[in-house]
N, C-alpha and C. Protein backbone atom coordinates (compact mmCIF):
# COMPACT_ATOMS: atom_id res chain seq x y z
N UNK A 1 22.18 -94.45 41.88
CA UNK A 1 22.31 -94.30 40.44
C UNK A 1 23.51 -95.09 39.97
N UNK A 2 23.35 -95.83 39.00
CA UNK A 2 24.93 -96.30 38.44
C UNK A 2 25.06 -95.29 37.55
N UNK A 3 26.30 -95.37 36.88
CA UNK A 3 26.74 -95.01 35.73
C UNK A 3 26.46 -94.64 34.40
N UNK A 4 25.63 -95.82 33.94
CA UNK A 4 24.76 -96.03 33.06
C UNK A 4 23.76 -95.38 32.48
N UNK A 5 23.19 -94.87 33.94
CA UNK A 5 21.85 -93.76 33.87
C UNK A 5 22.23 -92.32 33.24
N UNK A 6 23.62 -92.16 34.39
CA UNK A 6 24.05 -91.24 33.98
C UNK A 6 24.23 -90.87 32.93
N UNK A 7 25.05 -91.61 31.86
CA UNK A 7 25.68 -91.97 30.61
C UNK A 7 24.20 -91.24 29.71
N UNK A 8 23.00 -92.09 29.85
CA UNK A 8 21.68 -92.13 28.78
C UNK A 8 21.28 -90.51 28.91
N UNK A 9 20.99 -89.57 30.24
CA UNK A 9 20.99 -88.71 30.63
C UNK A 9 21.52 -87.48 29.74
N UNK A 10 23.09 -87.73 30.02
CA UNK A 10 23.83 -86.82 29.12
C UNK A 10 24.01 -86.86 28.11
N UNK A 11 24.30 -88.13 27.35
CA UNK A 11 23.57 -88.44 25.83
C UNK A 11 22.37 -87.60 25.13
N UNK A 12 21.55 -88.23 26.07
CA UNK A 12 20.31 -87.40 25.78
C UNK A 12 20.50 -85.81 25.70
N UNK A 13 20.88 -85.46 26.64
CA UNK A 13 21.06 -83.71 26.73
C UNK A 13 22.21 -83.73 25.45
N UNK A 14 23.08 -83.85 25.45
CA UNK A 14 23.43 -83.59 24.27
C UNK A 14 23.15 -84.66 22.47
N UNK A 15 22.12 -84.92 22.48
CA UNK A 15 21.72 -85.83 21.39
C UNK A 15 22.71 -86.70 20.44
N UNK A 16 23.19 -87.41 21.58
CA UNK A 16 24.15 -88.20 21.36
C UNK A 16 24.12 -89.64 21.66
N UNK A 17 24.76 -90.68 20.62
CA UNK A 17 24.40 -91.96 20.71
C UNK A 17 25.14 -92.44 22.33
N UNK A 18 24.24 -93.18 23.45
CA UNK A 18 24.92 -93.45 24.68
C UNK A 18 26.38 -94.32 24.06
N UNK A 19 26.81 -94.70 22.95
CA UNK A 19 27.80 -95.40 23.04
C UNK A 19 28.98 -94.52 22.70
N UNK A 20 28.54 -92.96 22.59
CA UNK A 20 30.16 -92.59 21.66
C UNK A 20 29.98 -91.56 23.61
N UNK A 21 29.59 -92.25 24.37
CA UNK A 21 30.04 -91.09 25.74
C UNK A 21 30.68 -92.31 26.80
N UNK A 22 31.61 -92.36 27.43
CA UNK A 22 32.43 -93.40 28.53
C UNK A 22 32.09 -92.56 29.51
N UNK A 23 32.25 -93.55 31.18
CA UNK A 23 32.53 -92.45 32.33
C UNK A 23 34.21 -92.06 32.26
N UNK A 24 34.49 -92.02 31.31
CA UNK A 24 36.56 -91.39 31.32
C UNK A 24 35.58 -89.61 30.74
N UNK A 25 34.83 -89.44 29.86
CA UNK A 25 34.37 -88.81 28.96
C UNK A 25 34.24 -86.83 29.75
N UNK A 26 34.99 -86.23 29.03
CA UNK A 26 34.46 -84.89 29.64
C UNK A 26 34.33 -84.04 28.49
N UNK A 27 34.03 -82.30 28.93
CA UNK A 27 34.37 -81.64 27.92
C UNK A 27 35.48 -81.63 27.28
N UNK A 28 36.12 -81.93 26.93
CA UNK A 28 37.36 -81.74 26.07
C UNK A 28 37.42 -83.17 25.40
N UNK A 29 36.85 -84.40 25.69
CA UNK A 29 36.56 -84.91 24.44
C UNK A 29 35.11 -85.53 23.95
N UNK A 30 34.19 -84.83 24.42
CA UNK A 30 33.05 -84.84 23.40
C UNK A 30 32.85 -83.37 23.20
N UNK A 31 32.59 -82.79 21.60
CA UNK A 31 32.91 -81.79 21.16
C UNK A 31 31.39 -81.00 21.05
N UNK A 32 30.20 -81.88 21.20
CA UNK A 32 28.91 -81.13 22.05
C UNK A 32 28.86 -80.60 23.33
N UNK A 33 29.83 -80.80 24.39
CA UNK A 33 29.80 -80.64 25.48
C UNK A 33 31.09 -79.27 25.57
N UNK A 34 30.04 -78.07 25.05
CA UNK A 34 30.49 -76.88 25.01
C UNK A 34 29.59 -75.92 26.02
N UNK A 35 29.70 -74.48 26.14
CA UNK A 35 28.96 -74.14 27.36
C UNK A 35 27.37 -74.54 26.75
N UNK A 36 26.99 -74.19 25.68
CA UNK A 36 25.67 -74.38 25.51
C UNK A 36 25.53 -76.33 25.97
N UNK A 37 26.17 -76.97 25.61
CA UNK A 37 26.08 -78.33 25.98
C UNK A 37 25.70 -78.85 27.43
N UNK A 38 26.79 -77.81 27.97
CA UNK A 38 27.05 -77.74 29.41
C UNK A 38 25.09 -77.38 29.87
N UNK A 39 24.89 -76.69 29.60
CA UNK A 39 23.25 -76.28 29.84
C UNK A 39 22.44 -76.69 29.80
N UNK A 40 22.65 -77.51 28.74
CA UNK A 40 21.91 -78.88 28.67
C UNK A 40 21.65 -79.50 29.60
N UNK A 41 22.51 -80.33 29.67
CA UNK A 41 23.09 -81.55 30.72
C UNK A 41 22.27 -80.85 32.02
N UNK A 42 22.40 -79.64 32.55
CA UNK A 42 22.26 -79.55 33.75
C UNK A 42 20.52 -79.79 33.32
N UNK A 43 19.94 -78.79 32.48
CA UNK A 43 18.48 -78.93 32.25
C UNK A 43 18.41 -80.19 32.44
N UNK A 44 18.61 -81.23 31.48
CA UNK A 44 18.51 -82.58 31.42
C UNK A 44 18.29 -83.18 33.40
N UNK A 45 19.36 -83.05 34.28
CA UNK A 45 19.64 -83.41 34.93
C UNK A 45 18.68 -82.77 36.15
N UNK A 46 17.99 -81.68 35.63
CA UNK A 46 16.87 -80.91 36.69
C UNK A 46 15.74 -81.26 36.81
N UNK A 47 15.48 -81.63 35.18
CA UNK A 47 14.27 -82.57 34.46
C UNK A 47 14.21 -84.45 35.58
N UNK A 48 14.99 -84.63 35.59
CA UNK A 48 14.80 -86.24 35.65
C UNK A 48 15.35 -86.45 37.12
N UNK A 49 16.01 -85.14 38.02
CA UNK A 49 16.10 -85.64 39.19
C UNK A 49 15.71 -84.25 40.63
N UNK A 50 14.63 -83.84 40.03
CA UNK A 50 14.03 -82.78 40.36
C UNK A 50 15.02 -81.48 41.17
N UNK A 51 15.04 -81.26 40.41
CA UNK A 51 15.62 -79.60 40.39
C UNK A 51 17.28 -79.96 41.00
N UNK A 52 17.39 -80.98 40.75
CA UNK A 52 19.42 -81.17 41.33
C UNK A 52 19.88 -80.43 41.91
N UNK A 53 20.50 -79.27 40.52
CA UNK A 53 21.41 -78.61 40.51
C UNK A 53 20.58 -77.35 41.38
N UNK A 54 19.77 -77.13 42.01
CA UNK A 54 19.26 -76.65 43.63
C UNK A 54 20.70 -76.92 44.89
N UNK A 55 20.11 -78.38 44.89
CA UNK A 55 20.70 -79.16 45.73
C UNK A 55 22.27 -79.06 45.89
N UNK A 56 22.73 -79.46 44.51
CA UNK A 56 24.12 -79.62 44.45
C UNK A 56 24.55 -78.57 43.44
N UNK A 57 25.00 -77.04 43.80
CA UNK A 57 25.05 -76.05 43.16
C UNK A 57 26.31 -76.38 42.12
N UNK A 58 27.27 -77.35 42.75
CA UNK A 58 28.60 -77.77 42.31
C UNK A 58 28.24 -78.66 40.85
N UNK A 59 27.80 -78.78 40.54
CA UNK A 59 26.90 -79.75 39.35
C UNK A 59 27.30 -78.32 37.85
N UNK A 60 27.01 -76.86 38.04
CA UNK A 60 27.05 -76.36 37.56
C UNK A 60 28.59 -76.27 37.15
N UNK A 61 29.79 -76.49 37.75
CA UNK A 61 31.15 -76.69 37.08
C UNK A 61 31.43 -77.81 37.08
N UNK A 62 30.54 -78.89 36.93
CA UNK A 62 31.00 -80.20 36.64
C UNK A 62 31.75 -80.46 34.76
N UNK A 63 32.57 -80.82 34.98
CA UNK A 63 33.05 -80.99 33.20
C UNK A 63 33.33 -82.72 32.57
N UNK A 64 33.10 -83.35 33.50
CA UNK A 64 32.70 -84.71 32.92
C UNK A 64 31.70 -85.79 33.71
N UNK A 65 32.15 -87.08 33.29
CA UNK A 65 30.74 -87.71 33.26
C UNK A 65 31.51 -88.17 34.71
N UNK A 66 32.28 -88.84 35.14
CA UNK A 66 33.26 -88.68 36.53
C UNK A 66 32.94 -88.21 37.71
N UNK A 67 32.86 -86.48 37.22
CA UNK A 67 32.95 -85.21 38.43
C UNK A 67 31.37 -85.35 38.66
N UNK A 68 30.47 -85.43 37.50
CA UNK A 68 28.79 -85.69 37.98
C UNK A 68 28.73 -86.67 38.76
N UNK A 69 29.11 -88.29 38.27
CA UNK A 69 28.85 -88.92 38.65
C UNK A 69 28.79 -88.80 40.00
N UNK A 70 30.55 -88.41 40.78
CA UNK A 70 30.83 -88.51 41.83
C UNK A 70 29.68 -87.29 42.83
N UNK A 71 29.57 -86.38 42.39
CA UNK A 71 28.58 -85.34 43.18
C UNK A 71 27.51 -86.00 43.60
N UNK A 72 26.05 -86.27 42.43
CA UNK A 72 25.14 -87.52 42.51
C UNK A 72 24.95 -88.44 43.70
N UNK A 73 26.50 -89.33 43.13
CA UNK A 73 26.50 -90.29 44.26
C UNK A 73 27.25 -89.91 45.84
N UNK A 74 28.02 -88.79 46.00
CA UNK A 74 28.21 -88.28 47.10
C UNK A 74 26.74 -87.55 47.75
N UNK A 75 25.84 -87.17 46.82
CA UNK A 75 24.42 -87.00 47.52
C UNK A 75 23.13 -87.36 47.96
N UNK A 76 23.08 -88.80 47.84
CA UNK A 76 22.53 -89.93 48.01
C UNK A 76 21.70 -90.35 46.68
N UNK A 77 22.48 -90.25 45.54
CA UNK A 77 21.45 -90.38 44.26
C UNK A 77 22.28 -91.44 43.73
């Protein structure tokens, strides 16, 4: 996975333009990415990479685009 994917992903879960989210980007500065946001993202992320957050239970306290990324790609995605 690059980055990128990631980026469209969480955008998406939170209906947000991919350009106002960076990989610097966490909860504390995008202001959709609250617990309901947070719920999202994981749905989003269960949806498009079959059931993930199964796999990588740690996904569920992830708080930016960074800490996902790095899980993901520490799990062969």
């Amino acid at each position: 996975m690059i980055i990128g994917e990631l980026i469209k992903e969480i955008a998406e879960a939170l209906e947000l333009p991919e350009s106002s989210i960076t990989p610097e980007s966490d909860n504390t500065t995008i202001e959709e990415w609250d617990s309901l946001g947070q719920i999202s993202i994981l749905a989003r992320l269960d949806s498009s990479f079959d059931n993930i957050t199964e796999r990588i239970p740690d996904l569920a306290s992830a708080v930016s685009v960074a800490e996902i990324f790095k899980l993901l790609s520490n799990n062969g995605l």
